[in-house]
Protein backbone atom coordinates (compact mmCIF):
# COMPACT_ATOMS: atom_id res chain seq x y z
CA UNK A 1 59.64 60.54 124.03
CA UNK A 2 60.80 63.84 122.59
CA UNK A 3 64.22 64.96 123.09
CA UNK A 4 64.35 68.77 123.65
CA UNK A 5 67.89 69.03 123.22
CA UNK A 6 68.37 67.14 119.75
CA UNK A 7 65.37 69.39 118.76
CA UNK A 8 67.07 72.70 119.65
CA UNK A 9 70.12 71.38 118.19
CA UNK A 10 68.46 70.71 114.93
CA UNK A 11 66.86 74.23 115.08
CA UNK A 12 70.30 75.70 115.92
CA UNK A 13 72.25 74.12 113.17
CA UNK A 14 69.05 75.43 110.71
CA UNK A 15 69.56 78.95 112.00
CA UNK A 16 73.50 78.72 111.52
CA UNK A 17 73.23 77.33 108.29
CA UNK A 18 70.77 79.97 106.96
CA UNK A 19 72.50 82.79 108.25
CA UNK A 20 74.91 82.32 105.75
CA UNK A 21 72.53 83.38 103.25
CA UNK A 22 73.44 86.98 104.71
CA UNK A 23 76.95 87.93 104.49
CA UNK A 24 77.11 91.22 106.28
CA UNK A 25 75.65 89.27 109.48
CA UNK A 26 77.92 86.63 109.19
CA UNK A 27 80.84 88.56 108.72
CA UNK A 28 79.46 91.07 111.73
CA UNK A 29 79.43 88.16 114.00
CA UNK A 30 82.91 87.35 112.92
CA UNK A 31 84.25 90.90 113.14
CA UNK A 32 82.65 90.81 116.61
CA UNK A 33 84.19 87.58 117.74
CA UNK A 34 88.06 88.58 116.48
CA UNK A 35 87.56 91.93 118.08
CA UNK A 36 86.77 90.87 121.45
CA UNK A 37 90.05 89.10 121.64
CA UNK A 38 92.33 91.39 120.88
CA UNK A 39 89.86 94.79 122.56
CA UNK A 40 92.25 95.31 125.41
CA UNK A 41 95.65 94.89 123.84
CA UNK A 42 97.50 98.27 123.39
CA UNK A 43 99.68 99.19 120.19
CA UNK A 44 102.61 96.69 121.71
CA UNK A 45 100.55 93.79 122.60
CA UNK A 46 98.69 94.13 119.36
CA UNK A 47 101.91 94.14 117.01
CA UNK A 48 103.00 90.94 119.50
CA UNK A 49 99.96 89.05 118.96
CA UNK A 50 100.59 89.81 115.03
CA UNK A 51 103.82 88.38 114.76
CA UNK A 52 102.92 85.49 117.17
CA UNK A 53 100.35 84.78 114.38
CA UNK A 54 102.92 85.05 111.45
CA UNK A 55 102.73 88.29 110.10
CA UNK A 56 105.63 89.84 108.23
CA UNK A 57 106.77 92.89 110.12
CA UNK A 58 106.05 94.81 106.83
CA UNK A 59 102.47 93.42 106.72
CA UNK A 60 101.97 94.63 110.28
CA UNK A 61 103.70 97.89 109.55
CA UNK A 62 101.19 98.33 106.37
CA UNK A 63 98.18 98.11 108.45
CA UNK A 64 99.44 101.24 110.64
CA UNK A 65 100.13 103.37 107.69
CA UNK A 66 97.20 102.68 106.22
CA UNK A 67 94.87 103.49 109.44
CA UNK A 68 97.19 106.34 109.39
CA UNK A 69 96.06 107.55 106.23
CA UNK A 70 92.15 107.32 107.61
């Protein structure tokens, strides 16, 4: 008997595999995925996050001036 679900897993892990032949998607998906969880911090809960993750204040303070400069 056929098992649908080891199928679709097999397709699955095809798909994910191949889609690494394509950067830009990849790295969309992944730009998507970071974005959503940080979409509702503000400027303070953003910079907290940051420095929860290890950032050096003058990395974090970098990224500002530079969107500044945008």
């Amino acid at each position: 008997m056929i098992n649908i679900d080891k199928v679709k897993e097999t397709w699955a892990e095809g798909e994910a595999e191949a889609s690494f032949d394509d950067w830009k998607y990849v790295t969309g998906i992944l730009i998507d995925h970071f974005l959503s969880q940080i979409e509702d911090m503000n400027k303070k809960e953003f910079i907290e996050y940051l420095e929860e993750l290890g950032y050096d204040e003058d990395v974090i303070n970098d990224m500002f001036k530079e969107s500044d400069n945008e």
